[in-house]
Protein backbone atom coordinates (compact mmCIF):
# COMPACT_ATOMS: atom_id res chain seq x y z
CA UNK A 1 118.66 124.45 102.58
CA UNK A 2 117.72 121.20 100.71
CA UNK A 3 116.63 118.13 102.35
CA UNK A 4 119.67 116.12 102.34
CA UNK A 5 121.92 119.19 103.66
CA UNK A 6 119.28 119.45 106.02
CA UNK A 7 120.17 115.67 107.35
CA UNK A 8 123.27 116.34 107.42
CA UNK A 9 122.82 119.31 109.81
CA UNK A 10 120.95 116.23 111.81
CA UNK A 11 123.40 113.76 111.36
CA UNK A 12 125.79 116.28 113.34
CA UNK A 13 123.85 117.26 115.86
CA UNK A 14 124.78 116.41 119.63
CA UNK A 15 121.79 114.29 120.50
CA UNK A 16 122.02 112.51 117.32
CA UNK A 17 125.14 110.39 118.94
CA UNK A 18 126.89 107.30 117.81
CA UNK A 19 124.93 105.46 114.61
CA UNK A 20 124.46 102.28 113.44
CA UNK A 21 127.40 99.62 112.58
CA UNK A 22 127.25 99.58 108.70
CA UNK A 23 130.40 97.08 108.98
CA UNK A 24 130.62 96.04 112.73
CA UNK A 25 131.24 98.80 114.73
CA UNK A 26 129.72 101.78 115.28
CA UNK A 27 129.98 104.76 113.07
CA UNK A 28 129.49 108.52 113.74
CA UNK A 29 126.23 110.31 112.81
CA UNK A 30 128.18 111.87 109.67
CA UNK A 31 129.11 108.86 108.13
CA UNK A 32 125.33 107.97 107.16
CA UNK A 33 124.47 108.95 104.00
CA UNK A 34 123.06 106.81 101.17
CA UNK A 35 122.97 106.52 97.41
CA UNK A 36 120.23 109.17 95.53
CA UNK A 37 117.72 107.00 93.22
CA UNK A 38 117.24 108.41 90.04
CA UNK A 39 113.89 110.93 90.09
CA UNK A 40 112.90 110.39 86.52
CA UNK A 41 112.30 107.31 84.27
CA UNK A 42 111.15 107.39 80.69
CA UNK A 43 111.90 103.97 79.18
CA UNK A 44 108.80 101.80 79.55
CA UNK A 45 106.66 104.73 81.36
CA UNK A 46 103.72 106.63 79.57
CA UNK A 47 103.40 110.57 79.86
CA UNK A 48 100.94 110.33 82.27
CA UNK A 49 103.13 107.33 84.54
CA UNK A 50 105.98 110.21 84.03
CA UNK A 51 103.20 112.95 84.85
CA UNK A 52 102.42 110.99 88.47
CA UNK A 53 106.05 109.95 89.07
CA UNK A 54 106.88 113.57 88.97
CA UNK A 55 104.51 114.83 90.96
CA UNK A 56 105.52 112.32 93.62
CA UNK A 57 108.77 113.06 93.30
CA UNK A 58 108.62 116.60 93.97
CA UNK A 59 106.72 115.58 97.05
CA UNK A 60 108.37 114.85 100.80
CA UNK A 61 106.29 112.81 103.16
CA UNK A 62 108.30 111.70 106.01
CA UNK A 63 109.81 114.14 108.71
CA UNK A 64 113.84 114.30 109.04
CA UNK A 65 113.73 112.06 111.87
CA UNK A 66 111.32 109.42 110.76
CA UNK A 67 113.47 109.64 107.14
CA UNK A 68 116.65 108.94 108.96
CA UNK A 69 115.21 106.08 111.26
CA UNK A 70 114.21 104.22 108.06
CA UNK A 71 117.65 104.79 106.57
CA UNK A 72 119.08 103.34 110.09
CA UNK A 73 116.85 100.58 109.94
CA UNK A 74 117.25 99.52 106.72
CA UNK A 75 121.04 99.49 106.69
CA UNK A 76 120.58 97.23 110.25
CA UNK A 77 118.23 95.13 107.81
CA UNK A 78 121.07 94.78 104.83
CA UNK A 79 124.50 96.54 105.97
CA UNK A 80 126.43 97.58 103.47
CA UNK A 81 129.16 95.19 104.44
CA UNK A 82 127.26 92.86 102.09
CA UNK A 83 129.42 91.79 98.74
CA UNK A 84 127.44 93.91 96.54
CA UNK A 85 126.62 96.63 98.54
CA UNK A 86 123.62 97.76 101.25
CA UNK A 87 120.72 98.71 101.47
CA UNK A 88 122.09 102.50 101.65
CA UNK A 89 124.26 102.10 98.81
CA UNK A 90 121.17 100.94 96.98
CA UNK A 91 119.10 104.25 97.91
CA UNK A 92 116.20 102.12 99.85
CA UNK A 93 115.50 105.13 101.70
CA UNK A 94 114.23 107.10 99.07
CA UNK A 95 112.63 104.21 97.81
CA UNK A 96 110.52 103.37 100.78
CA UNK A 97 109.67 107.06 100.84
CA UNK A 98 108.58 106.40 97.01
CA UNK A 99 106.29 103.56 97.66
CA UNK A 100 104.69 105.12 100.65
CA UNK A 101 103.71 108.42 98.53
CA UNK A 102 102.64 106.44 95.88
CA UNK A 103 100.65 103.79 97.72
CA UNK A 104 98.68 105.58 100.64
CA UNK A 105 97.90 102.44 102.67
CA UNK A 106 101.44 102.64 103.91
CA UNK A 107 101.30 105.91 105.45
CA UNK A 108 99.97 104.96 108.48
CA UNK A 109 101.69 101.63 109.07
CA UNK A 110 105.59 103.40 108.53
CA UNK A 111 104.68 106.79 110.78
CA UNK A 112 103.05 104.92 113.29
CA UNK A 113 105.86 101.87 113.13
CA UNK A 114 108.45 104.73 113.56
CA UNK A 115 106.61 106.23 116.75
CA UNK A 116 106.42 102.67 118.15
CA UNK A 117 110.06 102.10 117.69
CA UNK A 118 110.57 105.47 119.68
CA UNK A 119 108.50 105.00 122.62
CA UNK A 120 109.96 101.28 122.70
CA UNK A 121 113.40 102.74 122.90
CA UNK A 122 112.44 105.40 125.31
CA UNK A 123 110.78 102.93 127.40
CA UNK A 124 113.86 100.69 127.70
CA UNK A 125 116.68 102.68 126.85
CA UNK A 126 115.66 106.44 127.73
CA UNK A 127 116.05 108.06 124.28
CA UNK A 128 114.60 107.27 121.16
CA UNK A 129 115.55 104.81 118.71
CA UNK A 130 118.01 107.09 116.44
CA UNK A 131 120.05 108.54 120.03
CA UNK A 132 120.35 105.07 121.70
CA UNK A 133 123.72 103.03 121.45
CA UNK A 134 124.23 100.82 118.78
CA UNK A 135 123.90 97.52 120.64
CA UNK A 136 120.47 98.93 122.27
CA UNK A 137 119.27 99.13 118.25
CA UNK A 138 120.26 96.02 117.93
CA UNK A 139 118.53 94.49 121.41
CA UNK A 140 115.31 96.39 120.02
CA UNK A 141 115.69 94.88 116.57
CA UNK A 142 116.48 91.26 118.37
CA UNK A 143 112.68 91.74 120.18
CA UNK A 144 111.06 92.35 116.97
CA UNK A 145 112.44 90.23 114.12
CA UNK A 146 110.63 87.37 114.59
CA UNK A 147 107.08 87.66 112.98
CA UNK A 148 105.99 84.53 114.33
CA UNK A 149 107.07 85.59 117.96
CA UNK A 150 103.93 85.48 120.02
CA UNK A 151 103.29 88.94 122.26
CA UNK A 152 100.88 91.36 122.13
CA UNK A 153 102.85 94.10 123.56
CA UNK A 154 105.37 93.98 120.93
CA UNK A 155 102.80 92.99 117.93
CA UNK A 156 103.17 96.18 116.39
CA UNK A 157 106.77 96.36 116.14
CA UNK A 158 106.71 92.95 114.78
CA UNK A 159 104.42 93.97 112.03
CA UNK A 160 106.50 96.97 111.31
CA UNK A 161 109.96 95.28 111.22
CA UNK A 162 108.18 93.00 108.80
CA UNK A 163 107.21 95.79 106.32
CA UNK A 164 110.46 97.24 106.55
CA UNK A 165 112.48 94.01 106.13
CA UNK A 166 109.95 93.16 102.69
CA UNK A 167 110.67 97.21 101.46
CA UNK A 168 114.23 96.97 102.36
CA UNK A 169 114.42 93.50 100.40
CA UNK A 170 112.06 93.52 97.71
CA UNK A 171 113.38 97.41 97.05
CA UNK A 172 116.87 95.70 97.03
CA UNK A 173 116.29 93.33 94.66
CA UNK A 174 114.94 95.67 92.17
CA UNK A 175 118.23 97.60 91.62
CA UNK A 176 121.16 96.95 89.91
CA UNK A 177 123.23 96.28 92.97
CA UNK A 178 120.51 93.59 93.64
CA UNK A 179 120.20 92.08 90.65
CA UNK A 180 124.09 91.83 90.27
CA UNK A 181 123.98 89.74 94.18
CA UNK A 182 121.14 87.44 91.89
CA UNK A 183 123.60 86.74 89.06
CA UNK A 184 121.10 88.08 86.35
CA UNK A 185 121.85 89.78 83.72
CA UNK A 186 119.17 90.58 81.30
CA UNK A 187 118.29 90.20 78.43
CA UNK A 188 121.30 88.76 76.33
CA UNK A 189 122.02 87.43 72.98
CA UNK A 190 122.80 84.05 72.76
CA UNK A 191 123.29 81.62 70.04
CA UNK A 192 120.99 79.75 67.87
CA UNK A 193 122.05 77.26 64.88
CA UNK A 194 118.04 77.14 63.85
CA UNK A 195 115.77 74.24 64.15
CA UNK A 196 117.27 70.85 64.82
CA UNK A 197 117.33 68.59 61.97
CA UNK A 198 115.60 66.06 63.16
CA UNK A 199 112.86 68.10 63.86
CA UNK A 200 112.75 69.28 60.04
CA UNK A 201 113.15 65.90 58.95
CA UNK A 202 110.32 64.79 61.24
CA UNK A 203 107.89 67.60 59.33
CA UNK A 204 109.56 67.26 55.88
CA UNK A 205 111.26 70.54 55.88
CA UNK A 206 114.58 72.49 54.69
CA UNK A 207 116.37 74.94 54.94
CA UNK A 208 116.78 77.00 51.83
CA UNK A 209 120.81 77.11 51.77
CA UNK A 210 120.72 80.62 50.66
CA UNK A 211 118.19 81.60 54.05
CA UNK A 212 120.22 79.75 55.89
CA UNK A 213 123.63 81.34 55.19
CA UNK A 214 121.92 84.71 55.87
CA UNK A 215 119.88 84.14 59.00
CA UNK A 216 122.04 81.27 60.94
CA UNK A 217 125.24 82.25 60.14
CA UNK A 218 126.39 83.12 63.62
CA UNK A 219 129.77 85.15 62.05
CA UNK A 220 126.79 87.59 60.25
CA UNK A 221 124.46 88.03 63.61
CA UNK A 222 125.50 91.71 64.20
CA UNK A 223 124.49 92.36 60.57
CA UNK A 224 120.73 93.87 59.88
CA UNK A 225 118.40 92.01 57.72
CA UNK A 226 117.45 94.03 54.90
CA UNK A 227 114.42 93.00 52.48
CA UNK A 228 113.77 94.03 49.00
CA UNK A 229 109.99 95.46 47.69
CA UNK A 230 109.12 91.80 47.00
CA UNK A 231 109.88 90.50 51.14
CA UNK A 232 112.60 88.94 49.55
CA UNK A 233 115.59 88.96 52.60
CA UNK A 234 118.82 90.42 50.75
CA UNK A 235 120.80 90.53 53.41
């Protein structure tokens, strides 16, 4: 059984109860699921960048449970009720898992962030964090979403909210759903006439008219320049 059939087999488990709201009310344990990210790139990466991305790939760091506590926090953090699409539809789970292989530091600060978050709920709630009702996620998430909130008892929740909320955003904003909620959309042609006359005027220079019908023609932009033997453009 693969990982994600395996979550499923968790999602429907008794204890696993009532999960979070990814529109406003609650939803059963089967409805979580989230978008796969890709687990290859090549455009842009060097064989050994593809060499270390597959070997973390093929790796799995983080328990069931502690996998599908990030994926409930993050869609609490960016519900997929949002125009574009959530946090789940944008595959932040796997990503967080990504960056925590591939950057070691984080290890200990999401494990022990997820423990915290357990023993928080157990201590007010009787179950962990995962099994409680959705409003008691919500009271716990209330307690710690304020980094500048002042109590010792609950610093390390704080601190772990925080590096959930930055993954959960800046991972996000690095997809295509993301970028489509920022309004960009790449690189683009646009339009250039050439340089302003005035500007050739003010250095004493022309345009050759023959250049100039071949290279600022806008009608001709989808056509290739071709040059002769001489670097003469002749098309």
């Amino acid at each position: 059984m693969d990982r994600r059939e395996t979550l499923k087999t968790l999602f429907l488990a008794p204890l696993a109860g009532g999960i979070i709201a990814r529109s406003g009310q609650a939803k059963s344990a089967s409805d979580v699921s989230w978008t796969a990210l890709p687990t290859s790139y090549s455009y842009g990466r060097t064989e050994a960048e593809q060499q270390r991305d597959a070997t973390l790939f093929a790796e799995s760091y983080f328990r069931e449970h502690e996998l599908l506590t990030i994926a409930v926090l993050c869609d609490i953090i960016l519900p997929s009720n949002h125009p574009n699409g959530g946090a789940l539809d944008a595959g932040l789970p796997d990503f967080v898992e990504f960056m925590v292989k591939d950057r070691s530091r984080y290890k200990l600060p999401i494990r022990g962030g997820i423990a915290w978050l357990d023993n928080y709920a157990i201590e007010k709630f009787a179950a962990d964090f995962i099994t409680v009702s959705e409003p008691q996620r919500l009271a716990i998430c209330d307690d710690i979403a304020y980094p500048d909130m002042e109590d010792a008892e609950l610093q390390p929740g704080i601190s772990f909210f925080s590096l959930m909320r930055n993954f959960t955003m800046t991972g996000y904003y690095t997809t295509e759903l993301g970028l489509k909620d920022l309004g960009y959309v790449g690189n683009t042609p646009n339009v250039w006439d050439g340089v302003p006359e005035r500007v050739l005027q003010q250095h004493g220079k022309q345009y050759d008219a023959q250049w100039l019908s071949k290279c600022v023609d806008q009608s001709r932009k989808e056509i290739i320049a071709e040059w002769d033997d001489d670097g003469n453009l002749t098309s």
